[in-house]
Protein backbone atom coordinates (compact mmCIF):
# COMPACT_ATOMS: atom_id res chain seq x y z
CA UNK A 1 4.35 19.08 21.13
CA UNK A 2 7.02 16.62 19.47
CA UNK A 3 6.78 16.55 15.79
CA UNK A 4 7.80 12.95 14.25
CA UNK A 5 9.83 13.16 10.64
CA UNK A 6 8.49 10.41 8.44
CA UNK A 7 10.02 10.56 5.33
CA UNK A 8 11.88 14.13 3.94
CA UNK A 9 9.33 17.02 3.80
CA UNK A 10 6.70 15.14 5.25
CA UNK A 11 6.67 15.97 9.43
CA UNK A 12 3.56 14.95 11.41
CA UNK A 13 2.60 15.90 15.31
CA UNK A 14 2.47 13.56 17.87
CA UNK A 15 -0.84 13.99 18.85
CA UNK A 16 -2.28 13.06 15.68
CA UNK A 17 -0.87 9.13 16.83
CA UNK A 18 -2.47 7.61 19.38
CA UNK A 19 -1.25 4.15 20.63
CA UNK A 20 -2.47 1.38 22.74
CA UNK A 21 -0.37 -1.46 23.88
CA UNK A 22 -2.66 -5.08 24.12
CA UNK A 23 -2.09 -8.46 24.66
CA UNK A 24 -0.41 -10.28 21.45
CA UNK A 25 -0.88 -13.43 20.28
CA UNK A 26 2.33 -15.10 19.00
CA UNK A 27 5.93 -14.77 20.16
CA UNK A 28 6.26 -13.75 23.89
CA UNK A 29 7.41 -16.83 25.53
CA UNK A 30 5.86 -16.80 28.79
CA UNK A 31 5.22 -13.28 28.89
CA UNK A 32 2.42 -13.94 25.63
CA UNK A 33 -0.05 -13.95 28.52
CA UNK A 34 0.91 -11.35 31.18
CA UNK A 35 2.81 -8.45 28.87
CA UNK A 36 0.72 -6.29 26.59
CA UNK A 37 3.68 -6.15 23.94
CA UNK A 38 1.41 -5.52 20.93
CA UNK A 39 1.01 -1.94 19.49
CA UNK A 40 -2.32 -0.63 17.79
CA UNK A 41 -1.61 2.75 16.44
CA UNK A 42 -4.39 5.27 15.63
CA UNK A 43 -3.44 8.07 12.99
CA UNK A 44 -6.10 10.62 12.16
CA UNK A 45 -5.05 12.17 8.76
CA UNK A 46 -7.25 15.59 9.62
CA UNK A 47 -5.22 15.90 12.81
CA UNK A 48 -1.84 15.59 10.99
CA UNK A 49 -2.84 18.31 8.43
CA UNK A 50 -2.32 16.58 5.24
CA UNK A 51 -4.42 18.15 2.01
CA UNK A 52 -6.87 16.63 0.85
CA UNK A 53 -5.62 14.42 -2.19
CA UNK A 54 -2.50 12.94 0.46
CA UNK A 55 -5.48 11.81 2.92
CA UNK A 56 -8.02 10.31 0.16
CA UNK A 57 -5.08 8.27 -1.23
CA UNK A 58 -4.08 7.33 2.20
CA UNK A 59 -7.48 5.96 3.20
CA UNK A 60 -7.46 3.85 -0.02
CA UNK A 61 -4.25 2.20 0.32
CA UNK A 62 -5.14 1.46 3.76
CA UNK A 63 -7.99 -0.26 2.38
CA UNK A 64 -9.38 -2.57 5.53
CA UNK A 65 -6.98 -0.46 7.98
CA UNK A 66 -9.44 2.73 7.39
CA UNK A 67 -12.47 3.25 9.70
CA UNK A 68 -15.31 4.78 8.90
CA UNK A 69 -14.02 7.57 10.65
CA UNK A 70 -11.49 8.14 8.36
CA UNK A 71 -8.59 6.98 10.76
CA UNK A 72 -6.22 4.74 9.70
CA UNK A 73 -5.48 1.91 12.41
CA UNK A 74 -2.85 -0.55 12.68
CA UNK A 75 -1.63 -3.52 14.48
CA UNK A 76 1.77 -4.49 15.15
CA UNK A 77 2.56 -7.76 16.85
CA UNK A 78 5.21 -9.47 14.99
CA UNK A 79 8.12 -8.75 17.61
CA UNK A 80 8.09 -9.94 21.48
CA UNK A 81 9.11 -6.42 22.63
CA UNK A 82 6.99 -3.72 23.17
CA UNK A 83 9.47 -0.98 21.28
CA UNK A 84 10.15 -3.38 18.53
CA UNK A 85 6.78 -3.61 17.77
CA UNK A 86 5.96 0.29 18.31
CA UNK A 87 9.06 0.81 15.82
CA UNK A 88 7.36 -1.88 12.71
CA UNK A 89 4.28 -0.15 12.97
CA UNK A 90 5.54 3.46 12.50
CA UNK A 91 7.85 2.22 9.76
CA UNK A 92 4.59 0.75 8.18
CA UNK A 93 2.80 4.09 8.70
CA UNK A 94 5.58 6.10 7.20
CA UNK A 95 5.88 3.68 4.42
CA UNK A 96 1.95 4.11 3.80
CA UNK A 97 2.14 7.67 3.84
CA UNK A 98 4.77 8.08 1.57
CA UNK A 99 3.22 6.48 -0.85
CA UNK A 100 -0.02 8.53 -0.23
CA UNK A 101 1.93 11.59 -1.02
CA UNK A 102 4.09 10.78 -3.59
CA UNK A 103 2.73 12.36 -6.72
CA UNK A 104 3.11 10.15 -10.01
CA UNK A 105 3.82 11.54 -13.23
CA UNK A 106 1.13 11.84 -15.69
CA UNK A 107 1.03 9.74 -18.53
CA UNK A 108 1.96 11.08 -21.80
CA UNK A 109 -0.39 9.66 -24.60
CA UNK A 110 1.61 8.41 -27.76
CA UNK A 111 0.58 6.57 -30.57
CA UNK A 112 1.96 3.44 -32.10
CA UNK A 113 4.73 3.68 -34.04
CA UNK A 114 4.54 2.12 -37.66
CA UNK A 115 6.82 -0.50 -37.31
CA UNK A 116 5.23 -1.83 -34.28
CA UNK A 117 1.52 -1.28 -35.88
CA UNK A 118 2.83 -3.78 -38.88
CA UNK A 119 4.77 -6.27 -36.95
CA UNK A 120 1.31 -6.64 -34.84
CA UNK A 121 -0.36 -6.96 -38.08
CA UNK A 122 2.20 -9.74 -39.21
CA UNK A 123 1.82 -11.41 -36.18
CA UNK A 124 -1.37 -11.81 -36.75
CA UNK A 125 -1.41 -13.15 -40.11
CA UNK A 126 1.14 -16.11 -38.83
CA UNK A 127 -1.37 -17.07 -36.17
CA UNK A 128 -3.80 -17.07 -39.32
CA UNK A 129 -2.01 -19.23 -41.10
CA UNK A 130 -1.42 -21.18 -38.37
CA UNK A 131 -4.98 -21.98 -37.08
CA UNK A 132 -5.77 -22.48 -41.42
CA UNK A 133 -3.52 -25.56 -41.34
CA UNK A 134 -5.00 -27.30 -38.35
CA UNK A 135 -8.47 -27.11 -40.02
CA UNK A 136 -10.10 -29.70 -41.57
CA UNK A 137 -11.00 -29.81 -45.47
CA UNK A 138 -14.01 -31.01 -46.79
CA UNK A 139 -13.91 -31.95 -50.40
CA UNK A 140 -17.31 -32.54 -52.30
């Protein structure tokens, strides 16, 4: 069982990819019709083992990519060669699921300080101003 390193700390099996080569549309010369140089790639989160959080994230950045099955499915056809292509779409997967795992800081509340709470408040008093002088008086 070969074990694929996608980004540092995050190793995957083999056998959770599956891919399929098809015909591509595109580049491919003369070959467009006769070589099946396009890649689809199957990954089944479950399979690869990641927790739970990594593979919710991962189906929702994959958005349209996700089945219902909770496999994430992509296409690669932008290159006329068969490993070219196979290459992209693993790059994209590894790019995808790095960003599924990375964990973001959490956001530290804070509260206005008082300079900026009165320079909003003097901002507002020039736009006041401003919008007084373009109306109209009506003297009686």
């Amino acid at each position: 069982m070969a074990r694929i390193e996608l980004a540092p700390g995050i190793v995957i099996d083999e056998d959770a990819l599956e891919e399929r080569f098809i015909l591509a549309s595109g580049p491919g010369g003369q070959n467009v019709n006769k070589v099946a140089s396009a890649v689809q790639l199957r990954f089944d989160p479950v399979r690869a083992g990641l927790n739970d959080f990594a593979r919710l994230r991962l189906l929702s950045l994959a958005g349209s990519k996700a089945t219902k099955d909770g496999v994430v499915l992509m296409t690669g056809r932008r290159f006329r060669s068969q490993e070219r292509n196979r290459e992209d779409v693993r790059e994209r997967l590894a790019e995808l699921i790095r960003l599924a795992t990375e964990v973001r800081k959490k956001r530290r509340v804070t509260k206005p300080s008082r300079a900026s709470k009165e320079k909003r408040l003097e901002k507002k008093k020039v736009h006041s101003r401003l919008k007084q002088t373009r109306m109209k008086k009506f003297d009686d």
